[in-house]
Protein backbone atom coordinates (compact mmCIF):
# COMPACT_ATOMS: atom_id res chain seq x y z
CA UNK A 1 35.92 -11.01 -1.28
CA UNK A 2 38.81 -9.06 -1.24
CA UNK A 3 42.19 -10.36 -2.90
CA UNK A 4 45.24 -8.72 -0.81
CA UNK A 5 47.30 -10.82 -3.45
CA UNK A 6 49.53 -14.21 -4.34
CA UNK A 7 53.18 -14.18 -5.68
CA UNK A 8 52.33 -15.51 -8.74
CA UNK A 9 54.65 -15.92 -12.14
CA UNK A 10 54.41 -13.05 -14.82
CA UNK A 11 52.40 -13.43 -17.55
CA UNK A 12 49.54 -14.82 -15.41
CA UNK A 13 47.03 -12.10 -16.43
CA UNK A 14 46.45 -8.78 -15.88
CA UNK A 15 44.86 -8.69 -11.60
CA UNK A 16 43.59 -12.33 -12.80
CA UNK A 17 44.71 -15.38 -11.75
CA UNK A 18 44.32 -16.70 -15.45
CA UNK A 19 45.95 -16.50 -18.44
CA UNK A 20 45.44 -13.07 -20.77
CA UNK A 21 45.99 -13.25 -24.33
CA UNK A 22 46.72 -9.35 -24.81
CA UNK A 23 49.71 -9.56 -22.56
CA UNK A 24 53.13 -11.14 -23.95
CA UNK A 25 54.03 -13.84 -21.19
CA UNK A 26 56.86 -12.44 -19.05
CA UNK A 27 55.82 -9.03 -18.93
CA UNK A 28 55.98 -7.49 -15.06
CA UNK A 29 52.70 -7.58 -13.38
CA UNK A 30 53.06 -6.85 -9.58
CA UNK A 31 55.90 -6.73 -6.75
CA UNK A 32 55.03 -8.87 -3.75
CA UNK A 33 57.88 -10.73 -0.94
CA UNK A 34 57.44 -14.59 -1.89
CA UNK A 35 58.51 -14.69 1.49
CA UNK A 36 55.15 -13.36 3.27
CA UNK A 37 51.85 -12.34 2.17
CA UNK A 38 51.15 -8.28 1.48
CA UNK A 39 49.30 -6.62 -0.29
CA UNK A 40 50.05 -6.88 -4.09
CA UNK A 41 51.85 -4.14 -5.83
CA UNK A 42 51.17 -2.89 -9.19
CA UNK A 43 53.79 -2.65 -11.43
CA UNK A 44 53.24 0.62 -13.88
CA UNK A 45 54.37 -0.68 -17.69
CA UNK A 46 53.10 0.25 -20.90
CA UNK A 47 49.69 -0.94 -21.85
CA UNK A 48 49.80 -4.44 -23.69
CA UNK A 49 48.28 -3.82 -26.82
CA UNK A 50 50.83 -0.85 -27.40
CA UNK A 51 53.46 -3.58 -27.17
CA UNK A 52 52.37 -5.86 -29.48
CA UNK A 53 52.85 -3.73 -32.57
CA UNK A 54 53.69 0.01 -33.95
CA UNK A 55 50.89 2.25 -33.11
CA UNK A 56 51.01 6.15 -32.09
CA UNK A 57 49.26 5.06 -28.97
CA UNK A 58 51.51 6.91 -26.30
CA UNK A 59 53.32 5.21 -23.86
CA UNK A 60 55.17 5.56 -20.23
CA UNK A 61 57.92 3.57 -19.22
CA UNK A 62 57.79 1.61 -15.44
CA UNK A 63 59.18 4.76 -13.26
CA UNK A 64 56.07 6.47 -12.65
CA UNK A 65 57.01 8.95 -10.78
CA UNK A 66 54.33 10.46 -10.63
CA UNK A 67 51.80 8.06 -10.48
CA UNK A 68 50.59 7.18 -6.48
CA UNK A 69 48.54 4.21 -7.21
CA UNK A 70 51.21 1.60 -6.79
CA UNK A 71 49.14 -0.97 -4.74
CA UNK A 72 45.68 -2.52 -5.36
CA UNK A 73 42.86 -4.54 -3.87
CA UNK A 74 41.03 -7.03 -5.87
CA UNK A 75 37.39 -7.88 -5.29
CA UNK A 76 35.70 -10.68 -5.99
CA UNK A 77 32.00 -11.22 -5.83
CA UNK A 78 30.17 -10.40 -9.03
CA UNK A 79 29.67 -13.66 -11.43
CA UNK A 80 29.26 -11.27 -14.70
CA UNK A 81 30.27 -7.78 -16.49
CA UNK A 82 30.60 -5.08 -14.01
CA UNK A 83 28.73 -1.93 -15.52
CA UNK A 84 28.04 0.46 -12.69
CA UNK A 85 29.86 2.18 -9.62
CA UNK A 86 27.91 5.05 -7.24
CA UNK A 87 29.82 6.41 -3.99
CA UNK A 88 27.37 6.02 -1.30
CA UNK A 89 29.53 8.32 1.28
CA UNK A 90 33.21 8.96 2.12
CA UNK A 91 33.79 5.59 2.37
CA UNK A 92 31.13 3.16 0.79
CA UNK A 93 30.34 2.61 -2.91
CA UNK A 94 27.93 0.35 -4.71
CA UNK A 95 28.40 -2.06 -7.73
CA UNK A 96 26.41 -3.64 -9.99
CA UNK A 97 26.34 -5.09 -13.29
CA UNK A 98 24.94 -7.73 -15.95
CA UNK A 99 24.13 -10.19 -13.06
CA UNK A 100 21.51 -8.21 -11.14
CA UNK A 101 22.87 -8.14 -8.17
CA UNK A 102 24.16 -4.78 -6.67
CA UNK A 103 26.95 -4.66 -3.70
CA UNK A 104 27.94 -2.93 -1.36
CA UNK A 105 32.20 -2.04 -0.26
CA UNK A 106 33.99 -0.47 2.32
CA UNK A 107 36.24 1.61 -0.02
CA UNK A 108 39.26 1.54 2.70
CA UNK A 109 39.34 -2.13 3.79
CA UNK A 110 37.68 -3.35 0.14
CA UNK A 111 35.60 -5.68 2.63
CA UNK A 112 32.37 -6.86 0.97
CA UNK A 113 29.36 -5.28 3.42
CA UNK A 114 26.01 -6.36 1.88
CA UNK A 115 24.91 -8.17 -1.61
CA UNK A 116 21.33 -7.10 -2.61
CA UNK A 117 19.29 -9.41 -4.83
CA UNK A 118 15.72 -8.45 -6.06
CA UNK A 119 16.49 -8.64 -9.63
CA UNK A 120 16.38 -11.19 -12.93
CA UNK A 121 18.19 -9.99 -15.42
CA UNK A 122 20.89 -7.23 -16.02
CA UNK A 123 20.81 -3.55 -14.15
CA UNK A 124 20.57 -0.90 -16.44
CA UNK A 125 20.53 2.18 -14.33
CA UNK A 126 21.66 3.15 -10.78
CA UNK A 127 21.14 6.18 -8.25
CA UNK A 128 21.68 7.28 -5.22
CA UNK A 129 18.53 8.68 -3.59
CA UNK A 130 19.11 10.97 -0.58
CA UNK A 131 17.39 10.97 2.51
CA UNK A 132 15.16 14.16 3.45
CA UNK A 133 16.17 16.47 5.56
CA UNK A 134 12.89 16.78 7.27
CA UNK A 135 12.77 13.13 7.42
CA UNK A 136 13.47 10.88 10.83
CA UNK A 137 15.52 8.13 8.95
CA UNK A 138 19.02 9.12 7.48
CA UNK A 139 19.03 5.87 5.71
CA UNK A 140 21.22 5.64 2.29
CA UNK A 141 18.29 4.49 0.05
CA UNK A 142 19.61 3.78 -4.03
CA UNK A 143 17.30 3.09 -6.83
CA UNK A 144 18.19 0.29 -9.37
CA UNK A 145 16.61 -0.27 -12.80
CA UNK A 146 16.48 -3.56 -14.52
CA UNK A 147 16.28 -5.30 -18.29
CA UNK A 148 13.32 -7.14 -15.70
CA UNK A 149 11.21 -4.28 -16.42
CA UNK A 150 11.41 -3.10 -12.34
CA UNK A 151 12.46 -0.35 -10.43
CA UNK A 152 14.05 -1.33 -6.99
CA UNK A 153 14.31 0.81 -3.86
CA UNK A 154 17.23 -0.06 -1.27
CA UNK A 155 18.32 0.54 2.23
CA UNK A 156 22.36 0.81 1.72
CA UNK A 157 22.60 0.93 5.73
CA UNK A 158 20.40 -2.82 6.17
CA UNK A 159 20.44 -3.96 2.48
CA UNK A 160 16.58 -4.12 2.81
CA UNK A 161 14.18 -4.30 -0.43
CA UNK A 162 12.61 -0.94 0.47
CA UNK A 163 9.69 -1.11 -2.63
CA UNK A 164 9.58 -2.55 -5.80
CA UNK A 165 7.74 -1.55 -9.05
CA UNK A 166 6.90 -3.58 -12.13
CA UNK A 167 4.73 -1.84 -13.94
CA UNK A 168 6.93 -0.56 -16.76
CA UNK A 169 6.23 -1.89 -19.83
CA UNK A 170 9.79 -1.67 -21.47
CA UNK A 171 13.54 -1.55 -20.19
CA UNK A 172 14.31 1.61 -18.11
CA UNK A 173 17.54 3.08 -19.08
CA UNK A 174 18.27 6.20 -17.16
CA UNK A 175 17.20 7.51 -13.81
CA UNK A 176 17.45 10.94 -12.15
CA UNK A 177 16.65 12.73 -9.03
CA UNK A 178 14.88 16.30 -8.69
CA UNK A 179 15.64 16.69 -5.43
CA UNK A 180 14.45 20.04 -4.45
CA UNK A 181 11.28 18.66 -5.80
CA UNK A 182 11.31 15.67 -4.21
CA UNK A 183 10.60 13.25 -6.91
CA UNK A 184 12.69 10.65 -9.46
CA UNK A 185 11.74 10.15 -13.10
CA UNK A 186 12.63 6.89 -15.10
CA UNK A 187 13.81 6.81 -18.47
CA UNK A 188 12.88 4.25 -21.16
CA UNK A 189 10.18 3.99 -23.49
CA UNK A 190 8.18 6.79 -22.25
CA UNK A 191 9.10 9.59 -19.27
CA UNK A 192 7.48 8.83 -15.75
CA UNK A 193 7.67 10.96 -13.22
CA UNK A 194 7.48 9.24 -9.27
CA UNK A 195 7.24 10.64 -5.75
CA UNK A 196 9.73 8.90 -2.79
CA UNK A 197 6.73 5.56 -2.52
CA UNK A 198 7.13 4.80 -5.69
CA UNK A 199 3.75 6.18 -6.44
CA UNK A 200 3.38 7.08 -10.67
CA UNK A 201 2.57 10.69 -10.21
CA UNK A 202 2.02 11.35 -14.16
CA UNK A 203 3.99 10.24 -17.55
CA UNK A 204 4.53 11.28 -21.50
CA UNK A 205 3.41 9.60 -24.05
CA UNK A 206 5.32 6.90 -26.05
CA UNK A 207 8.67 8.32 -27.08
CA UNK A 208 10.26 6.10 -29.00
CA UNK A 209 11.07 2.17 -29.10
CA UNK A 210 14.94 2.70 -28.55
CA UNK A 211 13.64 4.91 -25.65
CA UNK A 212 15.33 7.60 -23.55
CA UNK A 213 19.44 7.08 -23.46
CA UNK A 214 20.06 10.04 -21.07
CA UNK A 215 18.65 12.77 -18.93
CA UNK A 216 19.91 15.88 -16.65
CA UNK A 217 17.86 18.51 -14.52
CA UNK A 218 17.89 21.95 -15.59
CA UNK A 219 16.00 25.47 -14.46
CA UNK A 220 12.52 26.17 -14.27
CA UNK A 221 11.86 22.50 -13.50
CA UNK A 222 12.46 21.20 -16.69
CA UNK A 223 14.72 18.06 -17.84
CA UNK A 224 16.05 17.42 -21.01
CA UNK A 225 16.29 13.78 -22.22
CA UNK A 226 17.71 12.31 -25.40
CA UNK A 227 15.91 10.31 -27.42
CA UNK A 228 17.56 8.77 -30.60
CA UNK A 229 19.26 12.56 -32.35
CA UNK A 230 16.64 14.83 -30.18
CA UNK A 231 16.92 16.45 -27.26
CA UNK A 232 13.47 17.28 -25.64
CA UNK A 233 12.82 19.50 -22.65
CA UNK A 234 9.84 18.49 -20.83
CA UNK A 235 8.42 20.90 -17.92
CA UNK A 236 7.51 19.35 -14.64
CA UNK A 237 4.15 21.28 -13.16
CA UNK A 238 3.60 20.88 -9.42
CA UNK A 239 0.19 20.69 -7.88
CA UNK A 240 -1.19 24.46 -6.97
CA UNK A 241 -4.34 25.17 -5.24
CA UNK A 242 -6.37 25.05 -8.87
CA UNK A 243 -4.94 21.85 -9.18
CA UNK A 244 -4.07 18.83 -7.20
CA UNK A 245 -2.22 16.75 -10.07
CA UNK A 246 1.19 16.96 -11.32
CA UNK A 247 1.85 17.10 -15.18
CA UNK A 248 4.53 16.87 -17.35
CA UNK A 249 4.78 19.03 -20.60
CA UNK A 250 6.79 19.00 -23.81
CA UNK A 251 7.99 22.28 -24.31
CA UNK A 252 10.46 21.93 -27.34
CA UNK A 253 12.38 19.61 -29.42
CA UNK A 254 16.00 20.47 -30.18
CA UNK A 255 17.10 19.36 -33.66
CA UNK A 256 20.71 19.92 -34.25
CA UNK A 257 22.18 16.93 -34.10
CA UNK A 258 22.95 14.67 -37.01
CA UNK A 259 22.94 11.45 -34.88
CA UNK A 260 22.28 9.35 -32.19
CA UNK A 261 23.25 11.10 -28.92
CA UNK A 262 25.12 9.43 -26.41
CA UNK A 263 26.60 11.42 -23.58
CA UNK A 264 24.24 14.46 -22.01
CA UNK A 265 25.56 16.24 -19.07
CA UNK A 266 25.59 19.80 -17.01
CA UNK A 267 28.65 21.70 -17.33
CA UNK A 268 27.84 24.76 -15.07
CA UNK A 269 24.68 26.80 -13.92
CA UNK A 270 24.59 28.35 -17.49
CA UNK A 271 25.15 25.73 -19.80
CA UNK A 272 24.79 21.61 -20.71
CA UNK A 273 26.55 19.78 -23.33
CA UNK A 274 25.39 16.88 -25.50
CA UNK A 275 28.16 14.56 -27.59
CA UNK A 276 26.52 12.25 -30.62
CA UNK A 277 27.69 9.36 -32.23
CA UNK A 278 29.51 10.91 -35.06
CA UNK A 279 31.42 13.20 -32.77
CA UNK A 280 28.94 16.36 -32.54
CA UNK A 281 30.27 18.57 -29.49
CA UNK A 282 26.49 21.21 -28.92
CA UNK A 283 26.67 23.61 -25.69
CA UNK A 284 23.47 24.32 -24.90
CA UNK A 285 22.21 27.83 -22.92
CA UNK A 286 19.79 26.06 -19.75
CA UNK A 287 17.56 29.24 -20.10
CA UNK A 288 16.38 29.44 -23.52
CA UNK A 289 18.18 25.89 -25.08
CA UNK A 290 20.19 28.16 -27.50
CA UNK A 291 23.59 26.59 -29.14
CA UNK A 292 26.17 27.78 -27.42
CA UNK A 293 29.19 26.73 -29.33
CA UNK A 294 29.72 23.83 -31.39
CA UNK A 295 32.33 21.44 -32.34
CA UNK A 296 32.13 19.00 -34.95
CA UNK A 297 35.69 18.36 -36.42
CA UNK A 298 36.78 15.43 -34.20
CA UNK A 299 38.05 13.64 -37.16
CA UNK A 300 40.18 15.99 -38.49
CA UNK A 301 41.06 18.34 -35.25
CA UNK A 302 44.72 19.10 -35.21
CA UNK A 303 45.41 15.83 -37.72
CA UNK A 304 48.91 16.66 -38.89
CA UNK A 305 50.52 13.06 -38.28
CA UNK A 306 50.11 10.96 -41.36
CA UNK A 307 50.32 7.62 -39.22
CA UNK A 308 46.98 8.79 -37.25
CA UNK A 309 45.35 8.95 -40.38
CA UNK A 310 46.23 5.54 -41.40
CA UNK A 311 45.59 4.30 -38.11
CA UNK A 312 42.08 5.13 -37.33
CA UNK A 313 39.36 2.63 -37.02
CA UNK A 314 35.67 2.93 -37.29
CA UNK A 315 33.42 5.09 -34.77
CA UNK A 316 36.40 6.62 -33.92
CA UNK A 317 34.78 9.92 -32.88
CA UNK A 318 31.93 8.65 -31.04
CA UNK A 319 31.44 10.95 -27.94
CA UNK A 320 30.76 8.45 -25.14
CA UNK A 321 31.16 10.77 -21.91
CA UNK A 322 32.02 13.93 -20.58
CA UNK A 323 33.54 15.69 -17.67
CA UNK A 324 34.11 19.22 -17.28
CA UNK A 325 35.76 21.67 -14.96
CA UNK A 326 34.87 26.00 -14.32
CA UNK A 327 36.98 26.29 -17.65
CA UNK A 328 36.87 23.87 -20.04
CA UNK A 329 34.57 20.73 -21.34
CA UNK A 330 36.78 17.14 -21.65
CA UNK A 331 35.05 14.88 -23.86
CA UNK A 332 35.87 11.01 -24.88
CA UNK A 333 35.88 10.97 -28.56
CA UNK A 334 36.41 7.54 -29.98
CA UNK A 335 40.21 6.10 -28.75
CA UNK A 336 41.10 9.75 -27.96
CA UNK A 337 40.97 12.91 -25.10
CA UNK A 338 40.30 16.50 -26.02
CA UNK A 339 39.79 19.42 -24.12
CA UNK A 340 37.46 22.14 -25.13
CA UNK A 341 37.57 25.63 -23.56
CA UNK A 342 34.02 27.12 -23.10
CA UNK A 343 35.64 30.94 -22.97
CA UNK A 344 37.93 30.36 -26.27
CA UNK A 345 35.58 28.21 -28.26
CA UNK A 346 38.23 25.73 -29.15
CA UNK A 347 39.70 22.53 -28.76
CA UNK A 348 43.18 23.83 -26.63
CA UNK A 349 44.23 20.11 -25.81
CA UNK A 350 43.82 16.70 -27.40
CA UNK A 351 45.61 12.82 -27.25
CA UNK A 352 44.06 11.79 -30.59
CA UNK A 353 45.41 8.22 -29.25
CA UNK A 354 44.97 7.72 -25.72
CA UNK A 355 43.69 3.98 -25.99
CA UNK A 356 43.63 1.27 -27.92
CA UNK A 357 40.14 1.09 -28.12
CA UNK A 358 37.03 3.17 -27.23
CA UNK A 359 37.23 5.59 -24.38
CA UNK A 360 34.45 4.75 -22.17
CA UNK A 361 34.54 6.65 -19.19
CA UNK A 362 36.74 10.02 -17.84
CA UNK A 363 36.85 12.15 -14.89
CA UNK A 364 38.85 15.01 -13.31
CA UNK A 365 41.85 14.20 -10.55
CA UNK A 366 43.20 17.12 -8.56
CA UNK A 367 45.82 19.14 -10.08
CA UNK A 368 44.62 19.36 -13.35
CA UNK A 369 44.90 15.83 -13.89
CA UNK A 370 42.35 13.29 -15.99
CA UNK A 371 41.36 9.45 -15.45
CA UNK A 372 40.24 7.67 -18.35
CA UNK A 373 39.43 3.75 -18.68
CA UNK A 374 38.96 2.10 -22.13
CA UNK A 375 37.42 -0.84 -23.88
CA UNK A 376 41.38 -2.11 -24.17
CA UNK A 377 41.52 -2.77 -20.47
CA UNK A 378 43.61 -0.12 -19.72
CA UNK A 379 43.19 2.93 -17.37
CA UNK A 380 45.65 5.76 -17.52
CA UNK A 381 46.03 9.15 -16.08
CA UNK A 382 46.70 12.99 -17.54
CA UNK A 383 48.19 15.77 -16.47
CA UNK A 384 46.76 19.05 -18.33
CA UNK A 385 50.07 21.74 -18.85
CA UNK A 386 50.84 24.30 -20.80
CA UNK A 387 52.55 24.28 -23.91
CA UNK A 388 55.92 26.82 -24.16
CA UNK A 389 55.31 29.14 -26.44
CA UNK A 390 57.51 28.84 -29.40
CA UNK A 391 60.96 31.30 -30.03
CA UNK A 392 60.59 33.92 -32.76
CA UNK A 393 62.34 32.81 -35.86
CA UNK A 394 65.87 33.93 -36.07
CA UNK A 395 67.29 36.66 -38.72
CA UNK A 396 69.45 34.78 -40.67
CA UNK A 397 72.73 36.19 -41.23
CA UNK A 398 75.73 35.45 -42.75
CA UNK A 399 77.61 35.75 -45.84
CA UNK A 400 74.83 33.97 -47.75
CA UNK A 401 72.20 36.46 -46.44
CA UNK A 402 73.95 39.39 -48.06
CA UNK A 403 73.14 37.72 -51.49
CA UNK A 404 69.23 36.96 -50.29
CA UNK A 405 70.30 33.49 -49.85
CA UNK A 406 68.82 33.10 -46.36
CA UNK A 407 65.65 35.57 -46.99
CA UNK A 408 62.25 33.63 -46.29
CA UNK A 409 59.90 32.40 -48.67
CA UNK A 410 56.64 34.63 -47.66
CA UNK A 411 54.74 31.61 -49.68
CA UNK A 412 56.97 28.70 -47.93
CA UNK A 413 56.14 30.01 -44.77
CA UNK A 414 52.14 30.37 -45.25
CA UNK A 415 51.81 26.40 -44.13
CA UNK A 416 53.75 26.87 -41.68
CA UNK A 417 51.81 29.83 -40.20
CA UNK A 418 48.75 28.17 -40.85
CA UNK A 419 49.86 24.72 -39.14
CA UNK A 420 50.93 27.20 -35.68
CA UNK A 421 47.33 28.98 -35.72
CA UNK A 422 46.15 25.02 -35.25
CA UNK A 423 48.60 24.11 -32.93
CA UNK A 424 47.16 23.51 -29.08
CA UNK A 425 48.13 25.89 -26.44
CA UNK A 426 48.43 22.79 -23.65
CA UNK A 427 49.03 19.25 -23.97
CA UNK A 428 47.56 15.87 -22.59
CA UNK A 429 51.04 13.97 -20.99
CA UNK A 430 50.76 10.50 -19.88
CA UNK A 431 51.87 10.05 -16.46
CA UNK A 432 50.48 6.88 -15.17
CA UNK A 433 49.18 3.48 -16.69
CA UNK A 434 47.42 1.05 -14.35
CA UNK A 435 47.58 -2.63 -15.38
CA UNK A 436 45.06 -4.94 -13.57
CA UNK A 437 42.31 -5.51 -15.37
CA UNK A 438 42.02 -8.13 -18.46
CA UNK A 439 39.10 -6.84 -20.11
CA UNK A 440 37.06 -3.89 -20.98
CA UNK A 441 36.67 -1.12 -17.90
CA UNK A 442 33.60 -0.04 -17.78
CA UNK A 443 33.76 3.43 -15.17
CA UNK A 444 35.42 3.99 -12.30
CA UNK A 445 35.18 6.08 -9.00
CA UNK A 446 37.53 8.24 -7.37
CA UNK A 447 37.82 8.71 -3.28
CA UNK A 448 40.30 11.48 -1.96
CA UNK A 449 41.02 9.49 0.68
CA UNK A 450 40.72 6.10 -0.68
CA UNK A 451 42.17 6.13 -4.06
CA UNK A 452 40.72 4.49 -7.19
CA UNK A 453 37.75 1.77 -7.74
CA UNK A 454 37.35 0.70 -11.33
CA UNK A 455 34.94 -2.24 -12.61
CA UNK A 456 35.20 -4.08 -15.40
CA UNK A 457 34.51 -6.86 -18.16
CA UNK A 458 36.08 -9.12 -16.46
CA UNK A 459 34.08 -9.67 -13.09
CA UNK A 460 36.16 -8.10 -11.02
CA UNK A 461 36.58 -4.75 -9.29
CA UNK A 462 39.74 -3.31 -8.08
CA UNK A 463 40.83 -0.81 -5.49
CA UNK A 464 43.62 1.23 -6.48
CA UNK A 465 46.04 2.56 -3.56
CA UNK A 466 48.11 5.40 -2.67
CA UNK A 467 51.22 3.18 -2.31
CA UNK A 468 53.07 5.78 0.06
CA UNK A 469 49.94 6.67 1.83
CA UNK A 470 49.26 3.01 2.61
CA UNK A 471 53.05 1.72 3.47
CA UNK A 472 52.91 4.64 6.24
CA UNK A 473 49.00 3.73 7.65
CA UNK A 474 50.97 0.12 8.03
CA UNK A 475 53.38 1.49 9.47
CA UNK A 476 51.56 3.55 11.81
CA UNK A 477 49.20 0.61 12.93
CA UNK A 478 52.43 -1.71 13.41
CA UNK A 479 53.81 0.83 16.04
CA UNK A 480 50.09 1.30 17.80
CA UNK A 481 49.68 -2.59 18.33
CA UNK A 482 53.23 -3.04 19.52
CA UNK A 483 52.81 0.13 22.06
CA UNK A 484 49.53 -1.62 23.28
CA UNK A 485 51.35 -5.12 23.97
CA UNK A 486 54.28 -3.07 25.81
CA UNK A 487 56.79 -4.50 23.33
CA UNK A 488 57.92 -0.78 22.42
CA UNK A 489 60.17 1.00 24.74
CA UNK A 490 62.00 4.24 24.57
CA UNK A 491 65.45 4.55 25.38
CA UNK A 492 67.31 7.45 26.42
């Protein structure tokens, strides 16, 4: 169901129609006419812990000028947390969460198309699968993994229960697609490898109990999954004419990390990154799993503000996910943002204190922008710039100069020398806060034409508009209806 939006007081929640305790009572939540319903308008303010007491969390004040997302869509039809988002096409996206079901949206209209139900308990993993080329049906099929133990198939185009699978014999965690092979593999206890039926085509061994967190594609068809502080690259060996079976190998077992790992992605044809729980930043080299670079000062990177220091909180450089562009690497670390260039080496850009709370999810906008959503509720957008580079330091002059009054220290200038070589050549500015949900967002998804989806702790899902974009499509459809009915005439 899709909530267009009620008048309602202030200080009725954040896109709820309860109460939230994080928000002082009064505080502006939307703009709607009392006098006719419309679609509700969010009102950009400063996020609600932030106001509550002294923190160096930044903050941006209610003219957002540069912020588009000024109306939203709430939908309504999940009954628990909502964990997972997957765009289907360029206008359809999936959810699903800790209730098992998964749904299906219309991302314009935010109109509820199909609810699938196969499973028991909580989803823990979700996929697109595409259709082959070769192949007569075009369907959208999606694979969904379970704390049930199964593995469902669906049709996104009928919502049918294409095949199940319950043979696993703990949770499966992760799925990916080798595509140009033509087969999935499941993540969990052990590595299994399956063709389009859902036929087991061959598996490792036991792993490990906690089983496999993540797991990308790389060259030579090998995958690399992480498993507790390892990363292991298994090969994948098609059938040949010697033989008709398909294996999978364990080629090597990289050790570098110091703990758990908890964010594994590919940044470009040469090179994948993995982020740990104590905020190890490894670039890996996909051709001979090499360390690239490494970053591992998170907790002290660029920490000149005495108030940061005292404000930190545990796990506060956990690296929980990653996005990257041709240039640079953007990790979550803990509450904060940093951007690490793969040609310099270095951390050029960081918001030590972009949340509240844990930074769960982030992704590139256009125009060197960032999206990031937090355990606090809150989801805010960046704009990547360039620092100006600071003036040379003035001769002094003067009368007290001819007495070497005004000549500089050379050892009273060596901090500050050494506190410009750490300084970052760009900077992470705020430029839009988006207040509608009252708990923890979980991811989101981005649609060019479409705006924002983001899903969340608290049930609901909501679809973030190009205010602008929208009040002209209104317009627009307004001056088509009246043209059909003849009520629009042109006068000369």
């Amino acid at each position: 169901m899709a909530d267009r939006g009620r008048p309602r007081a202030a200080g009725t929640g954040r896109g709820k129609a309860r109460a939230d305790p994080a928000r002082p009572a009064g505080l502006p939540l939307c703009t709607a006419d009392p006098g006719r319903a419309g679609p509700l308008r969010a009102a950009p303010g400063p996020g609600a812990l932030g106001l509550l007491r002294k923190s160096p969390l930044q903050t941006i004040g209610e003219e957002q000028t540069q912020n588009p997302y000024t109306e939203l869509l709430v939908l309504r039809a999940h009954r628990d947390i909502v964990r997972f988002l997957v765009q289907l096409d360029d206008c359809r996206f999936a959810s699903a969460g800790d209730d098992g079901i998964v749904v299906v949206w219309n991302a314009q209209t935010g109109e509820k198309l199909l609810e699938l139900s196969g499973h028991t308990q909580k989803i823990t993993a979700i996929i697109t699968f595409p259709p082959l080329e070769a192949c007569e049906e075009k369907n959208q099929l999606i694979l969904t993994a379970s704390a049930d133990k199964t593995v469902i198939v669906w049709d996104c185009d009928t919502g049918r229960q294409v095949r199940k699978v319950s043979c696993f014999h703990s949770t499966v965690k992760c799925l990916t697609i080798l595509q140009r092979l033509d087969v999935w593999l499941s993540g969990g206890s052990d590595l299994c490898v399956w063709n389009r039926r859902l036929a087991l085509l061959c598996k490792t061994s036991h792993l490990s109990d906690t089983g496999v967190s993540a797991l990308i594609e790389i060259p030579k068809n090998c995958v690399v999954a992480a498993v507790g502080k390892e990363l292991i690259i298994f090969k994948l060996v098609a059938p040949t004419e010697g033989s008709l079976e398909w294996n999978i190998l364990e080629v090597k077992r990289l050790l570098d990390h110091q703990d758990n790992i908890l964010s594994l992605v590919n940044v470009n044809d040469l090179s994948f990154v993995s982020g740990s729980h104590v905020g190890e930043l490894i670039i890996w080299d996909v051709s001979d799993w090499t360390v690239q670079a490494c970053e591992r000062n998170f907790c002290t990177q660029l920490d000149t503000q005495q108030e940061i220091k005292l404000y930190q909180k545990p796990n506060d450089i956990s690296i929980h996910h990653f996005t990257w562009d041709e240039e640079n690497v953007f990790a979550a670390v803990g509450r904060g943002l940093y951007v690490y260039n793969l040609q310099m080496k270095r951390v050029i850009a960081c918001q030590k204190t972009a949340h509240d709370s844990s930074v769960l999810h982030i992704a590139r906008l256009p125009n060197r922008q960032l999206i990031s959503c937090s355990e606090d509720g809150s989801v805010r957008i960046w704009e990547l710039r360039e620092k100006q580079q600071l003036a040379a330091e003035p001769v002094p002059t003067g009368f007290f100069n001819m007495w070497g009054f005004g000549r500089v220290n050379k050892q009273a200038s060596q901090p500050v020398k050494k506190q410009q070589e750490n300084t970052t050549p760009c900077s992470l500015e705020l430029i839009g806060d988006l207040i509608g949900h009252s708990s923890s967002v979980e991811m989101f998804l981005y649609f060019e034409d479409h705006g924002l989806v983001t899903c969340s702790a608290d049930h609901l899902i909501i679809l973030w508009k190009n205010g602008e974009r929208e009040s002209g499509l209104r317009s627009l459809k307004l001056f088509q209806k009246l043209e059909e009915n003849g009520d629009l005439y042109l006068t000369v």
